[in-house]
N, C-alpha and C. Protein backbone atom coordinates (compact mmCIF):
# COMPACT_ATOMS: atom_id res chain seq x y z
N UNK A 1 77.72 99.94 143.67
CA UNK A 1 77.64 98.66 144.36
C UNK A 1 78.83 98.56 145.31
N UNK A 2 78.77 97.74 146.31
CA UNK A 2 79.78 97.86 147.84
C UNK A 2 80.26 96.35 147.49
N UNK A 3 81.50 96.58 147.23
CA UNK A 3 82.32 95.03 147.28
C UNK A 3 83.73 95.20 147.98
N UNK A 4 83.92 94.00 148.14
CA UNK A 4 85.25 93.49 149.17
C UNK A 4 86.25 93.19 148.00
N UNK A 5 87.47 93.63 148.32
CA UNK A 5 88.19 92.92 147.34
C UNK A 5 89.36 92.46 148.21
N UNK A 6 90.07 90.78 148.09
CA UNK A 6 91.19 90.81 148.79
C UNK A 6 92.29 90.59 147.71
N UNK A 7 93.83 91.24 147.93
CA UNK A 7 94.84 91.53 147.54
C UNK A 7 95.90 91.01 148.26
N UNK A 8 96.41 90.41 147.22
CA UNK A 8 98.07 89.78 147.22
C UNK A 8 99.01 90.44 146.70
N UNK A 9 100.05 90.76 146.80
CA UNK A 9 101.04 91.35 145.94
C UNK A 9 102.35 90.52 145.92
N UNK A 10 103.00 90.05 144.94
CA UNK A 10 104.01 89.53 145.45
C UNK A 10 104.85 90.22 144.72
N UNK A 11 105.88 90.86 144.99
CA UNK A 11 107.18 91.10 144.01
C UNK A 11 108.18 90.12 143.97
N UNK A 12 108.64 90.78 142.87
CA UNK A 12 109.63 89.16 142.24
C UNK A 12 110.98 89.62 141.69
N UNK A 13 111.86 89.34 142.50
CA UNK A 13 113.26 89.62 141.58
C UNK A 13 113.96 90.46 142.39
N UNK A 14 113.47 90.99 143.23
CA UNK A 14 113.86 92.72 144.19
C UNK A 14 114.59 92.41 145.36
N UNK A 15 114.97 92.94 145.37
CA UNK A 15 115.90 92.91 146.90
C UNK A 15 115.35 93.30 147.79
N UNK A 16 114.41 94.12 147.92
CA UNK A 16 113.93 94.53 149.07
C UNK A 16 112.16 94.39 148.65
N UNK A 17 111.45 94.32 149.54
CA UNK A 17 109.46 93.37 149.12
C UNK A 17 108.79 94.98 149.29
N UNK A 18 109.30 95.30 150.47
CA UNK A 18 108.47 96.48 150.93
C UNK A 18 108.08 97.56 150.44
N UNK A 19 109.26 98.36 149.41
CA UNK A 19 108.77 99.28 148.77
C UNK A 19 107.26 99.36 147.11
N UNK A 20 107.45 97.97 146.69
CA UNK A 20 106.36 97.40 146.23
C UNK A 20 104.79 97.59 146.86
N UNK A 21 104.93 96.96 147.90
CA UNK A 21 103.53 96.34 148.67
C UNK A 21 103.40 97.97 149.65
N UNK A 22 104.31 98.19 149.80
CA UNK A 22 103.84 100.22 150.35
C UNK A 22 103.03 100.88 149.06
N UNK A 23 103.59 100.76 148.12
CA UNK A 23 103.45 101.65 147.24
C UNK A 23 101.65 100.98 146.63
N UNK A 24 101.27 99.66 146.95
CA UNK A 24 99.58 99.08 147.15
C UNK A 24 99.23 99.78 147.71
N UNK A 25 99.72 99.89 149.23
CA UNK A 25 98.58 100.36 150.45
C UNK A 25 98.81 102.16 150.09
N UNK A 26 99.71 102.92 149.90
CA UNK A 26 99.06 104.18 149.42
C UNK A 26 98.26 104.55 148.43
N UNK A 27 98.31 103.50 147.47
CA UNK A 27 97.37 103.85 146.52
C UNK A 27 96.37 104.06 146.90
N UNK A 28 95.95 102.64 147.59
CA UNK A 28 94.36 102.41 148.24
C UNK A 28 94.06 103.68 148.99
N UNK A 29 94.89 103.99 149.76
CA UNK A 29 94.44 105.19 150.57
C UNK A 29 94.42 106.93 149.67
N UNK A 30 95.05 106.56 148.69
CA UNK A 30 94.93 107.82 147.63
C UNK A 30 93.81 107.81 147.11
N UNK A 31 93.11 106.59 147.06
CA UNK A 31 91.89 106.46 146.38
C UNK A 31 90.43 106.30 147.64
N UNK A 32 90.89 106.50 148.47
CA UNK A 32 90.13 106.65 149.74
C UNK A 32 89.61 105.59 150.46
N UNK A 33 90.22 104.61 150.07
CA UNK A 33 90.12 102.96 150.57
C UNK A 33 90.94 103.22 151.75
N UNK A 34 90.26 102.23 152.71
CA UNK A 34 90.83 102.40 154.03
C UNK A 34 91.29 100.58 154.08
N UNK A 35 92.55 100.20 154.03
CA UNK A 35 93.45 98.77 153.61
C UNK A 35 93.36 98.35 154.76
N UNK A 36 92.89 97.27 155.27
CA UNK A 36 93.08 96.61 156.25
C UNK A 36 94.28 95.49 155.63
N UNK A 37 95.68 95.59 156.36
CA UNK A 37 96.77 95.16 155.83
C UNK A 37 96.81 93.85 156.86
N UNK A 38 96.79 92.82 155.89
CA UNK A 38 97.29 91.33 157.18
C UNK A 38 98.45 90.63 156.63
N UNK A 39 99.43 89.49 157.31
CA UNK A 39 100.50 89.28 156.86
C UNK A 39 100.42 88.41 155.18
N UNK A 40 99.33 88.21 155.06
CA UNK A 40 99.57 87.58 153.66
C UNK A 40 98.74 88.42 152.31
N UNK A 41 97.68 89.54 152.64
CA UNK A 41 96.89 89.67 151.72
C UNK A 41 96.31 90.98 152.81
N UNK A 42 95.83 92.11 151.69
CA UNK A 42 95.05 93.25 152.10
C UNK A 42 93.86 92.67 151.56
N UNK A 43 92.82 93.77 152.52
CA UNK A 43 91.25 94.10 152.03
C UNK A 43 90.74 95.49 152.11
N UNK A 44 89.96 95.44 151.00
CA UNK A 44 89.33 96.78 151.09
C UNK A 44 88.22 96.77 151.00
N UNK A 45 87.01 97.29 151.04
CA UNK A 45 85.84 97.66 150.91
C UNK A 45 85.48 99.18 150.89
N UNK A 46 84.89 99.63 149.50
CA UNK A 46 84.54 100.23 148.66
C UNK A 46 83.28 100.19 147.74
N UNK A 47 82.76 101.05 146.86
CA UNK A 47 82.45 101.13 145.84
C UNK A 47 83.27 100.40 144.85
N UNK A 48 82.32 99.41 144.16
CA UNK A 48 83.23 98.54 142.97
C UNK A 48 83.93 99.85 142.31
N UNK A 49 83.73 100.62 141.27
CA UNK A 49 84.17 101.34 140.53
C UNK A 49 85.60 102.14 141.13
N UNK A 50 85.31 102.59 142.58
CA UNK A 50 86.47 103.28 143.51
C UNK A 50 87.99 101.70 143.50
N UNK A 51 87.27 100.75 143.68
CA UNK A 51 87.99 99.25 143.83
C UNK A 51 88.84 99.34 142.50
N UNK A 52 88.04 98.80 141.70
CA UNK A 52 88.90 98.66 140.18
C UNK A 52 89.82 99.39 139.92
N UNK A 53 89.22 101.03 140.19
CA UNK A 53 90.54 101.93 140.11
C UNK A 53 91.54 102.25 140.70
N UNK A 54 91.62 101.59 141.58
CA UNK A 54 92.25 101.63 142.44
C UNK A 54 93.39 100.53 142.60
N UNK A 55 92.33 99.46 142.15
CA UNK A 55 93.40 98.19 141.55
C UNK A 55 94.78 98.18 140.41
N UNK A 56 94.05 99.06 139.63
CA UNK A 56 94.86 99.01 138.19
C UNK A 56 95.86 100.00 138.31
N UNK A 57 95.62 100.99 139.31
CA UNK A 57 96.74 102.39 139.36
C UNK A 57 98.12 101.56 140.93
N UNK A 58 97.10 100.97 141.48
CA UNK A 58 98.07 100.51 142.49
C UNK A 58 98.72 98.86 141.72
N UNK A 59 98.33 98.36 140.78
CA UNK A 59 99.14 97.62 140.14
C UNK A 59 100.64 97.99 139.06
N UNK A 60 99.64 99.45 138.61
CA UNK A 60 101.02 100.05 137.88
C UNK A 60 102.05 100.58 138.65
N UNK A 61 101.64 100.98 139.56
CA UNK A 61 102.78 101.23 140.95
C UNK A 61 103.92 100.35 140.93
N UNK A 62 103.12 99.77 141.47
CA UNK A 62 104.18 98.16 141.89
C UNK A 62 105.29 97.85 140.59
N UNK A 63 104.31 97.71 139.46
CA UNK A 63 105.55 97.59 138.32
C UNK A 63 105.99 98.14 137.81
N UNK A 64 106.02 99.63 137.78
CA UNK A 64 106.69 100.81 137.93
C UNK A 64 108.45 100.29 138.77
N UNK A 65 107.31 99.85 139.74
CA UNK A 65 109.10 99.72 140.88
C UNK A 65 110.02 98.02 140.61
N UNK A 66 108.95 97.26 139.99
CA UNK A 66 109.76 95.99 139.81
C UNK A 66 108.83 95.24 139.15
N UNK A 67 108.84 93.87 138.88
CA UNK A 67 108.26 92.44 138.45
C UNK A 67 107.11 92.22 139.61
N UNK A 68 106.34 91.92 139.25
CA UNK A 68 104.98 92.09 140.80
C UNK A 68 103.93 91.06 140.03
N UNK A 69 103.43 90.35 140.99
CA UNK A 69 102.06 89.43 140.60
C UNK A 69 101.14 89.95 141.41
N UNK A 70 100.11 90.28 141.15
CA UNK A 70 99.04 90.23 142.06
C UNK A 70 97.64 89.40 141.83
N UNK A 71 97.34 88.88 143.00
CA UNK A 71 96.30 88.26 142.95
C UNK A 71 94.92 88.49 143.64
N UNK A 72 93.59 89.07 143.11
CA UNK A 72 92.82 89.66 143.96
C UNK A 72 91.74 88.77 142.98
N UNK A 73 90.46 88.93 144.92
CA UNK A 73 89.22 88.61 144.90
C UNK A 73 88.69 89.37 144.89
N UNK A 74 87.29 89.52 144.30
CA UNK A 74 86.58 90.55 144.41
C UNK A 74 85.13 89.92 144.70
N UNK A 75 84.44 90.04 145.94
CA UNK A 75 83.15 89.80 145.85
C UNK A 75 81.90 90.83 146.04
N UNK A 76 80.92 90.76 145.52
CA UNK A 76 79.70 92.06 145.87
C UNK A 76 78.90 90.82 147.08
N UNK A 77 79.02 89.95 147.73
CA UNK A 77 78.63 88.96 148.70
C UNK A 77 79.18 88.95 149.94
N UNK A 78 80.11 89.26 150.06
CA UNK A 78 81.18 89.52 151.14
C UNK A 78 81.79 90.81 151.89
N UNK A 79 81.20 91.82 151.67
CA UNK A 79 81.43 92.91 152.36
C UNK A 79 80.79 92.54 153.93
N UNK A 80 82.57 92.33 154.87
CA UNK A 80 81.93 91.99 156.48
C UNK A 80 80.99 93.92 157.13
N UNK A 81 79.84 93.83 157.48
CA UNK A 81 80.16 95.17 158.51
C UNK A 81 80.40 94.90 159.45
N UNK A 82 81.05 95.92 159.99
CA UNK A 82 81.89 96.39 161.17
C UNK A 82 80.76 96.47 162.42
N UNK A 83 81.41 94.91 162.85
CA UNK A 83 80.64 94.86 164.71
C UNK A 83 81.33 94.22 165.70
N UNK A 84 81.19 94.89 166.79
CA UNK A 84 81.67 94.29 167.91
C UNK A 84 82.27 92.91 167.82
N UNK A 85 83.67 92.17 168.55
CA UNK A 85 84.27 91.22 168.51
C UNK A 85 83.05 89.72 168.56
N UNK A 86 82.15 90.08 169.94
CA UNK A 86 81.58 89.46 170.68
C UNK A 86 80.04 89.12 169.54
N UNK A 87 79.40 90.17 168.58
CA UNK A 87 78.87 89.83 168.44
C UNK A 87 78.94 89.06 166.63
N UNK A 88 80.28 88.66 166.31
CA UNK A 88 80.32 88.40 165.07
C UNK A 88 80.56 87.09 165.08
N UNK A 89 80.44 86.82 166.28
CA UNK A 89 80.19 84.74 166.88
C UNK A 89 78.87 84.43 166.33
N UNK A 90 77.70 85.37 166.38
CA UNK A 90 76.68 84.93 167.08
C UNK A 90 76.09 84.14 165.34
């Protein structure tokens, strides 16, 4: 099944945010998710099963490196496809 999932990461306690929320977006891409990264929250679209796993290995990441919350959606309703600027008005 093809679902969207969106992702928050916040780390907590760290001096520096970035090496956390890097260590999300390679996962995703280790797992062959292609992260569309925006300033508050990633998305991916996948195979649920590719998603989940991808969730739980890129969550242990993060707390591997520090204190981390994450907060994700997951819908099988919401996968956007990919079209032209002009025609996703219509």
């Amino acid at each position: 099944m093809i679902c969207s999932a969106q992702i928050s990461l916040y780390p907590l306690r760290q001096a520096h945010l970035g090496p956390a929320i890097e260590s999300v977006r390679a996962t995703f891409a280790a797992h062959g998710l292609q992260a569309e990264v925006g300033p508050m929250s990633t998305v991916v679209v996948g195979d649920a099963g590719t998603i989940f796993a991808a969730l739980a290995d890129a969550f242990d990441k993060a707390a591997q490196i520090g204190q981390a919350v994450m907060t994700v959606t997951v819908s099988n309703a919401c996968p956007i496809e990919r079209q032209p600027a002009d025609r996703r008005r219509e």
